[in-house]
C-alpha atoms as a PDB file:
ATOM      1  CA  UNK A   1       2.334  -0.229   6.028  1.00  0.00           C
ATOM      2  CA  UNK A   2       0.846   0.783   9.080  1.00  0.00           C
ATOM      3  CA  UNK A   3       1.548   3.829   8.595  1.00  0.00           C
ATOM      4  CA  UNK A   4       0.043   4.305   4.699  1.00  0.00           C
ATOM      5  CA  UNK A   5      -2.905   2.879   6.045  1.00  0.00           C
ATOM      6  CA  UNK A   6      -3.389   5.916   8.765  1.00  0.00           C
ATOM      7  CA  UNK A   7      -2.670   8.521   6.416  1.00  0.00           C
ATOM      8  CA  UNK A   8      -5.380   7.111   3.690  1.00  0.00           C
ATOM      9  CA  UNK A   9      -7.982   6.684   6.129  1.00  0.00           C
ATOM     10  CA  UNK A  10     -10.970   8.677   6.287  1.00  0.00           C
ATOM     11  CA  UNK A  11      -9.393  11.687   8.501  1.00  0.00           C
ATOM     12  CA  UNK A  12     -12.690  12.437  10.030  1.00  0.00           C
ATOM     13  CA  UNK A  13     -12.021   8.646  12.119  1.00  0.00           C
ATOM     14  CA  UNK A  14      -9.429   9.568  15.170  1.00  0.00           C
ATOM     15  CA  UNK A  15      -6.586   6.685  15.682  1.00  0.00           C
ATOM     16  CA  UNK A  16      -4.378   6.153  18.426  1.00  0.00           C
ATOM     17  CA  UNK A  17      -0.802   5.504  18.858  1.00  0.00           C
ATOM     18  CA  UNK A  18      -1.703   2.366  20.770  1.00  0.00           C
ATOM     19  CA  UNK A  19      -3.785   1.286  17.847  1.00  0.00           C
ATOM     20  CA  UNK A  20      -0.825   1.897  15.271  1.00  0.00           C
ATOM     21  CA  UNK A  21       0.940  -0.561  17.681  1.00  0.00           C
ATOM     22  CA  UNK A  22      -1.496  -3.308  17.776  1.00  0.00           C
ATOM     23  CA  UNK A  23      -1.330  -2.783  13.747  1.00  0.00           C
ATOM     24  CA  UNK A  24       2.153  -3.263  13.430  1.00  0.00           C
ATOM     25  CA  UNK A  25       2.514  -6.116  15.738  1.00  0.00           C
ATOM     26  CA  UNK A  26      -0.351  -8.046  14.188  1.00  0.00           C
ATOM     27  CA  UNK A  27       0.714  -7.336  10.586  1.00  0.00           C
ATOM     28  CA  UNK A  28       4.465  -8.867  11.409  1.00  0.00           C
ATOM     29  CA  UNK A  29       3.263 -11.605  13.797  1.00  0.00           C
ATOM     30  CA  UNK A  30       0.728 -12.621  10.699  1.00  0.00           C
ATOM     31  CA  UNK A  31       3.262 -12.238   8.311  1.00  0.00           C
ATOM     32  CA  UNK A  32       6.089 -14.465  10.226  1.00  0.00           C
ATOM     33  CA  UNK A  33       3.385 -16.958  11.357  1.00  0.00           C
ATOM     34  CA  UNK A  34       2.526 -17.622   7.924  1.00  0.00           C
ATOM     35  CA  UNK A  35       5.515 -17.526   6.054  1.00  0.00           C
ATOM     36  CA  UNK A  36       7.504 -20.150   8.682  1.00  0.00           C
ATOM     37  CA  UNK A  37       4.481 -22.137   8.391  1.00  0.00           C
ATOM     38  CA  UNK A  38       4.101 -22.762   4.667  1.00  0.00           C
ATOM     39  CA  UNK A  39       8.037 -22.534   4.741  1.00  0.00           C
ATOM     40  CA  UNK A  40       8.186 -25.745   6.861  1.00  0.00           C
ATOM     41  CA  UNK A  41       5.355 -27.533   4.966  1.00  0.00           C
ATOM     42  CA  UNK A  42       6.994 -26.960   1.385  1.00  0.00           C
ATOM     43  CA  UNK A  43      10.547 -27.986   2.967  1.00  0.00           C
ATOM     44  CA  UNK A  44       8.325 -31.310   4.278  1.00  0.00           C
ATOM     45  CA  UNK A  45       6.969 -31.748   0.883  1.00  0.00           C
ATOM     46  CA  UNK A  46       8.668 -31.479  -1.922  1.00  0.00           C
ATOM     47  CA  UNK A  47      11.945 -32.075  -2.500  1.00  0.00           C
ATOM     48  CA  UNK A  48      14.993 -29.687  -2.401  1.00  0.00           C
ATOM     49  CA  UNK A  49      14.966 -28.860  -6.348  1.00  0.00           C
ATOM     50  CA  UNK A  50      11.128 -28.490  -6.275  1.00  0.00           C
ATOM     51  CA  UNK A  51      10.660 -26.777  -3.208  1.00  0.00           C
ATOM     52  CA  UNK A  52      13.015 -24.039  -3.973  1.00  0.00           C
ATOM     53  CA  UNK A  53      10.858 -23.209  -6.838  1.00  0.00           C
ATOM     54  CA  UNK A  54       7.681 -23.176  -4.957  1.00  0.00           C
ATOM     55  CA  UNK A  55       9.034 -21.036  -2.027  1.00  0.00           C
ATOM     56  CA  UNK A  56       9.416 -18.469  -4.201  1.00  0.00           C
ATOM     57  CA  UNK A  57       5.818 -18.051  -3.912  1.00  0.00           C
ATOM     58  CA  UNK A  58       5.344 -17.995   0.307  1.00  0.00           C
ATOM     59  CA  UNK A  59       5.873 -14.230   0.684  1.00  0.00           C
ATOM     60  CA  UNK A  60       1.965 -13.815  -1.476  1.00  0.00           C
ATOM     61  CA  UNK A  61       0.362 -15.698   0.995  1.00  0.00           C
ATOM     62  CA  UNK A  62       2.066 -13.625   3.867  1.00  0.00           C
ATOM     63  CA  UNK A  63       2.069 -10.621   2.672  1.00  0.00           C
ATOM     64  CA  UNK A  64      -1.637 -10.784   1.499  1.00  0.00           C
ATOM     65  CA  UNK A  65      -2.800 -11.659   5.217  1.00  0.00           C
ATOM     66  CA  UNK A  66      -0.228  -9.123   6.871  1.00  0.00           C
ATOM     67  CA  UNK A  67      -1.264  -6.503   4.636  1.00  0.00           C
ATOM     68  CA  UNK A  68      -5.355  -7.052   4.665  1.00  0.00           C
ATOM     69  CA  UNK A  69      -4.926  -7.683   8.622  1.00  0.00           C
ATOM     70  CA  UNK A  70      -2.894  -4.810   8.841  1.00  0.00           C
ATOM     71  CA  UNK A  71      -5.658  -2.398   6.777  1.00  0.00           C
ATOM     72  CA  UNK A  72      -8.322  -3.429   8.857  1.00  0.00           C
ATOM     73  CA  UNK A  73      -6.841  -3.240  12.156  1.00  0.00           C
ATOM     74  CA  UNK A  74      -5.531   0.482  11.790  1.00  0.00           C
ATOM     75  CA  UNK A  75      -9.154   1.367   9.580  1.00  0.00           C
ATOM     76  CA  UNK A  76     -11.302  -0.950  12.169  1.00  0.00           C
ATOM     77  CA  UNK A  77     -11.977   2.130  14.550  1.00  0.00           C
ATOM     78  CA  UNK A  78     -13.754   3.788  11.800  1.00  0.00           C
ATOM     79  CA  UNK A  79     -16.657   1.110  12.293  1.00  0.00           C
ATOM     80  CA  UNK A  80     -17.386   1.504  15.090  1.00  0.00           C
ATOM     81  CA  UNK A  81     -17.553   5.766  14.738  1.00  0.00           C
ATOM     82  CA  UNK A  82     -19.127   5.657  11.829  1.00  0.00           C
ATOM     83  CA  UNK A  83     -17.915   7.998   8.876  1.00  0.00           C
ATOM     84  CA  UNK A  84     -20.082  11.159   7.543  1.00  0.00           C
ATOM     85  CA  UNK A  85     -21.829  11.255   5.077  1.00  0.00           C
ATOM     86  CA  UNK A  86     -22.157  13.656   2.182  1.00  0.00           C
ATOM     87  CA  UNK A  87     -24.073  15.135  -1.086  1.00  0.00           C
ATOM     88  CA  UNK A  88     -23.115  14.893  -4.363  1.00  0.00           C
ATOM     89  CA  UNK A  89     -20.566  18.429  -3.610  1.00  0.00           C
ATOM     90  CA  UNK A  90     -18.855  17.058  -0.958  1.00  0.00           C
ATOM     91  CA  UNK A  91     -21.180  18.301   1.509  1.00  0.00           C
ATOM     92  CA  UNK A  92     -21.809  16.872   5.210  1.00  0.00           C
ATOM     93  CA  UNK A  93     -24.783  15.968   4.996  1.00  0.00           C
ATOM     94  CA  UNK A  94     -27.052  17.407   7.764  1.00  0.00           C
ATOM     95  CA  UNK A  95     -29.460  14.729   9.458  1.00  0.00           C
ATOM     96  CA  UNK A  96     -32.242  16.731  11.884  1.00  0.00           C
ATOM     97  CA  UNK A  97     -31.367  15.350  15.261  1.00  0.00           C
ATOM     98  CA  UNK A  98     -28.680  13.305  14.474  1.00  0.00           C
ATOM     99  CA  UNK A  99     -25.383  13.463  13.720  1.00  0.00           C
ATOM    100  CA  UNK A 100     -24.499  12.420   9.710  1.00  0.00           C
ATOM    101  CA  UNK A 101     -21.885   9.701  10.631  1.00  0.00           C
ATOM    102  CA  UNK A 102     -22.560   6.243   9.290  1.00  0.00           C
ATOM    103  CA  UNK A 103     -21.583   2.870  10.446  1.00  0.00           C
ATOM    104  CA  UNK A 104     -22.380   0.933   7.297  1.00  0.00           C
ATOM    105  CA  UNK A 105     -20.656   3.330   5.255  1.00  0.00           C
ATOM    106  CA  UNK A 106     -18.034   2.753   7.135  1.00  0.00           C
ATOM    107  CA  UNK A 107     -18.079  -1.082   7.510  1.00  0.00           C
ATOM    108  CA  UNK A 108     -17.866  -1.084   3.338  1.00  0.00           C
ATOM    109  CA  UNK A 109     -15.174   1.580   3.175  1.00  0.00           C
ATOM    110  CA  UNK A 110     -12.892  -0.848   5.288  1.00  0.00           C
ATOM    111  CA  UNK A 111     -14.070  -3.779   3.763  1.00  0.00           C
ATOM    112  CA  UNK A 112     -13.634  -2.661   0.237  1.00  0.00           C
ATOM    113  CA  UNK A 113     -10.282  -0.836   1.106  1.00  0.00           C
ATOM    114  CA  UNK A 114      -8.829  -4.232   2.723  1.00  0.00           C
ATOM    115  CA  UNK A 115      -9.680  -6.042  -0.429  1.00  0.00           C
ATOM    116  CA  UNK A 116      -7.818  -4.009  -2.351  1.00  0.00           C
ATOM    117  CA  UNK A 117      -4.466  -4.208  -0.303  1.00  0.00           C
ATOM    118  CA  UNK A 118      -5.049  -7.988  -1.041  1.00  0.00           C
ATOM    119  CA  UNK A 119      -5.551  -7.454  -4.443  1.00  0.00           C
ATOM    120  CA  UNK A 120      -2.917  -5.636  -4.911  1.00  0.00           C
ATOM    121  CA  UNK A 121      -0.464  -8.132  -4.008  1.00  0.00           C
ATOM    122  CA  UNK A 122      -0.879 -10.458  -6.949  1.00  0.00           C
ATOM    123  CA  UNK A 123       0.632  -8.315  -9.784  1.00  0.00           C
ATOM    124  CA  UNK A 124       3.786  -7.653  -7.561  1.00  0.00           C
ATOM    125  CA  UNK A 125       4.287 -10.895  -6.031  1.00  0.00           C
ATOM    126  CA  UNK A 126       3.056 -13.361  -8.170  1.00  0.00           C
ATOM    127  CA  UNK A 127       3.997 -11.963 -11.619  1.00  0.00           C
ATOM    128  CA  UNK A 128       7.620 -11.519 -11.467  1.00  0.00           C
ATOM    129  CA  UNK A 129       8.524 -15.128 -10.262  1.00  0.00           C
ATOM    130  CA  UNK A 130       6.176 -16.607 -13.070  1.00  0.00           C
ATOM    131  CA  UNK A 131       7.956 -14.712 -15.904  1.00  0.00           C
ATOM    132  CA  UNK A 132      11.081 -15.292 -14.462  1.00  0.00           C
ATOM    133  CA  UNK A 133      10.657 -19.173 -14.458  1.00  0.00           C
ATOM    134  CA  UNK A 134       8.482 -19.223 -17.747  1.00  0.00           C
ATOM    135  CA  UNK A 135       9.695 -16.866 -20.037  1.00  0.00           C
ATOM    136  CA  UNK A 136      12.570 -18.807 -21.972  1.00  0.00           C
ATOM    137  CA  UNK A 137      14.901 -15.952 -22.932  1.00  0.00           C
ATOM    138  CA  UNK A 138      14.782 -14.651 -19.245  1.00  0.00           C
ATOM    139  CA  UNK A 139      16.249 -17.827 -17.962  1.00  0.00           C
ATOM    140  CA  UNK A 140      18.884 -18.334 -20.499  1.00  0.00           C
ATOM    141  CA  UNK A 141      19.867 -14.724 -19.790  1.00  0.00           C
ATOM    142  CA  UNK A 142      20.264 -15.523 -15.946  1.00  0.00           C
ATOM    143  CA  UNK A 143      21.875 -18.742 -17.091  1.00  0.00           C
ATOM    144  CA  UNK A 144      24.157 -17.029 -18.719  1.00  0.00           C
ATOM    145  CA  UNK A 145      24.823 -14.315 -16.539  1.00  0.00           C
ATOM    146  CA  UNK A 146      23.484 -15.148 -13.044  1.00  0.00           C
ATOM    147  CA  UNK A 147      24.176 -11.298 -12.263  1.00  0.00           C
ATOM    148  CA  UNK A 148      21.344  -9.741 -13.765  1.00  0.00           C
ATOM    149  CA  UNK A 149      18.663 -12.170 -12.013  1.00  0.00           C
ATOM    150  CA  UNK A 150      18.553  -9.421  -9.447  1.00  0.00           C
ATOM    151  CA  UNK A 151      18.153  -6.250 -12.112  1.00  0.00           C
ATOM    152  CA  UNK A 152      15.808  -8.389 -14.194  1.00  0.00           C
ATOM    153  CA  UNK A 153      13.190  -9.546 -11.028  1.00  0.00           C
ATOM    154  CA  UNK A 154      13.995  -5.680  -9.692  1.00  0.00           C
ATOM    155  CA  UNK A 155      12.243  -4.013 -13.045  1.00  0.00           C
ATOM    156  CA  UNK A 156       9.661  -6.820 -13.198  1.00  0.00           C
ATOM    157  CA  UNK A 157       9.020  -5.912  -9.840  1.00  0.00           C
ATOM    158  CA  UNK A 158       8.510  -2.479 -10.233  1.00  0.00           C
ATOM    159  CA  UNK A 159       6.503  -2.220 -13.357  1.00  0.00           C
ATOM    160  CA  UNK A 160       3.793  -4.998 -11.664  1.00  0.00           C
ATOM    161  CA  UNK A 161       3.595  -2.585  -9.007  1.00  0.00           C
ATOM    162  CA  UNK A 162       3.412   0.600 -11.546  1.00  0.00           C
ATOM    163  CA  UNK A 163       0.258  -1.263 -13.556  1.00  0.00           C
ATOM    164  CA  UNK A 164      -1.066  -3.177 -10.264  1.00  0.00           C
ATOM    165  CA  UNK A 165      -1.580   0.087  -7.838  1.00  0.00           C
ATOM    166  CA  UNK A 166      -3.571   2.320 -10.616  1.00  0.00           C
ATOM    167  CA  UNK A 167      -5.641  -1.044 -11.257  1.00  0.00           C
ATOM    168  CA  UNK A 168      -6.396  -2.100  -7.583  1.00  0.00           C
ATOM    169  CA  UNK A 169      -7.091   1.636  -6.392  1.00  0.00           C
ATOM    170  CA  UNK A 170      -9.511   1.826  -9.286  1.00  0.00           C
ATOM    171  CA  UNK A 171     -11.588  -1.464  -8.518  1.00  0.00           C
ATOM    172  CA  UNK A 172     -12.852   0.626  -5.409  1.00  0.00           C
ATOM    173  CA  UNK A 173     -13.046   4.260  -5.661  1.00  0.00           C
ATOM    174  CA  UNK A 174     -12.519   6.451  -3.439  1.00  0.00           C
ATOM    175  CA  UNK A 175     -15.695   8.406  -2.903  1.00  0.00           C
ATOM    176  CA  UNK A 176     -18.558   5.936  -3.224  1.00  0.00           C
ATOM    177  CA  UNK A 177     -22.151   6.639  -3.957  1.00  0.00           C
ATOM    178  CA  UNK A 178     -24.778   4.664  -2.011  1.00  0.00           C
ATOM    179  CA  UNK A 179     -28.692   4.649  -2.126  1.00  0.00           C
ATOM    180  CA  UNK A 180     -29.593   6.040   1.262  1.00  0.00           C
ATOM    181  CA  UNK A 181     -31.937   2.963   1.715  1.00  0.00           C
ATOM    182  CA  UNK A 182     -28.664   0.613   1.623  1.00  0.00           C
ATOM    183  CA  UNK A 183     -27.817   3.030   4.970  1.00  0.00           C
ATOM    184  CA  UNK A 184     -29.336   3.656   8.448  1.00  0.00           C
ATOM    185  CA  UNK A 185     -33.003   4.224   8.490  1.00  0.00           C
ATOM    186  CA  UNK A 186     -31.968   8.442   9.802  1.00  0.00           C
ATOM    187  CA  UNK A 187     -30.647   8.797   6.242  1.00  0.00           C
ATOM    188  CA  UNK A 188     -34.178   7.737   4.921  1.00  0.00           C
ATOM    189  CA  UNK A 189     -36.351  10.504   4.522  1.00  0.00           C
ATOM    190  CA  UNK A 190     -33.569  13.416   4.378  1.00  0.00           C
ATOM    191  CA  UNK A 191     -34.350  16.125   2.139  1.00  0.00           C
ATOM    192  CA  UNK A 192     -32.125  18.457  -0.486  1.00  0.00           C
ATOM    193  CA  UNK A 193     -32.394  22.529  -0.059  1.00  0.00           C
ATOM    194  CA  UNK A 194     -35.466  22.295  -3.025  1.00  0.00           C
ATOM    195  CA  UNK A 195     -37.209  20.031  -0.717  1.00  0.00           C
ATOM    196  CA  UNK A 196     -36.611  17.252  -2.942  1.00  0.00           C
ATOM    197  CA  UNK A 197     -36.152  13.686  -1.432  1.00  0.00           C
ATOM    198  CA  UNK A 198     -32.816  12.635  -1.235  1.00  0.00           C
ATOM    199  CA  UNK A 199     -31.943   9.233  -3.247  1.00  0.00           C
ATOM    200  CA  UNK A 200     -28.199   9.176  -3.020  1.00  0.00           C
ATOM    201  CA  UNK A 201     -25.480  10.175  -0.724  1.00  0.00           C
ATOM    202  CA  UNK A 202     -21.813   9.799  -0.815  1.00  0.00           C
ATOM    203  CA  UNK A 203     -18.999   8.789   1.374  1.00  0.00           C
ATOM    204  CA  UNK A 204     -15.276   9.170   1.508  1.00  0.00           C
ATOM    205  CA  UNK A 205     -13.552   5.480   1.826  1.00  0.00           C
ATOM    206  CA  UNK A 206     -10.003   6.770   2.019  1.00  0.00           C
ATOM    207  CA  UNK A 207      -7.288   4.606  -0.105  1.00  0.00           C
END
């Protein structure tokens, strides 16, 4: 995971092998943390029938907060750098006296790219559990043949992922127009090559 997140990021944002490490061991130490602590609630609870039903749902929470913690850990370095910024072309854009990096750009970029690792999470984790458990013909199949639970949650599995990673990508694209007002005051008064005040600039989020 760590290691999608470094090669989505905006490449123009340098990242250290000690910050891959503080990634990784934050992601896993969430992830544990979490999932042994709703684990011993739901075993306190609920009883044995009941609460093997509902841990099937303890790896969303988990995995939500490992993967958003682990997105803006290895992306958090872009923040404080700043990311440039560019025309409508794909152009740096060049600010007189300054360099063309932005902080708030980069702020949102991490923000919005975070969200979607959490969003992302719901179609694969969540889904496949609630159609195995509600759909009626699934669980007389498994009933039936216990063998082909694993086959059956497998392709449920896969396809929430196929639909889910198209759909959560897509809630944030990747290069994002901004009004330059929204940005830091440098970015105000820029001009195009006609002389023409500039309105709106882009920036590159990464995935």
């Amino acid at each position: 995971n760590a290691g999608v997140n470094y090669f989505n990021r905006n490449a123009a944002s340098a990242m250290s092998d000690e910050k891959l490490l503080k990634s990784y061991v934050g992601a896993v130490g969430a992830a544990l943390g979490v999932a042994l602590g709703l684990s011993t609630f739901v075993k306190r609870r609920f009883d044995p029938v009941r609460a093997k039903q509902v841990m099937q749902f303890v790896a969303f929470p988990s995995t939500v907060i490992a993967s958003s913690l682990n997105c803006y850990i290895v992306r958090s370095g872009e923040i404080d750098t700043g990311i440039p910024i560019m025309n409508r072309r794909g152009e740096p854009i060049e600010v007189p006296g300054c360099d063309n990096l932005s902080q708030i750009a980069a702020a949102s970029g991490v923000y919005a790219t975070t969200a979607s690792r959490a969003i992302l999470n719901i179609p694969v984790l969540l889904v496949p559990p609630l159609l195995m458990n509600k759909l009626s013909f699934i669980k007389k199949m498994v009933a039936r043949n216990p063998a082909l639970s694993t086959p059956i949650t497998l392709y449920l599995l896969l396809t929430s992922f196929g639909i889910g990673l198209p759909a959560a990508c897509a809630l944030f694209p990747q290069i994002v127009e901004v009004p330059v007002q929204e940005l830091e005051t440098k970015f105000h008064n820029l001009r195009d090559y006609e002389g023409r005040k500039i309105q709106k600039v882009y920036y590159n989020k990464g995935l």
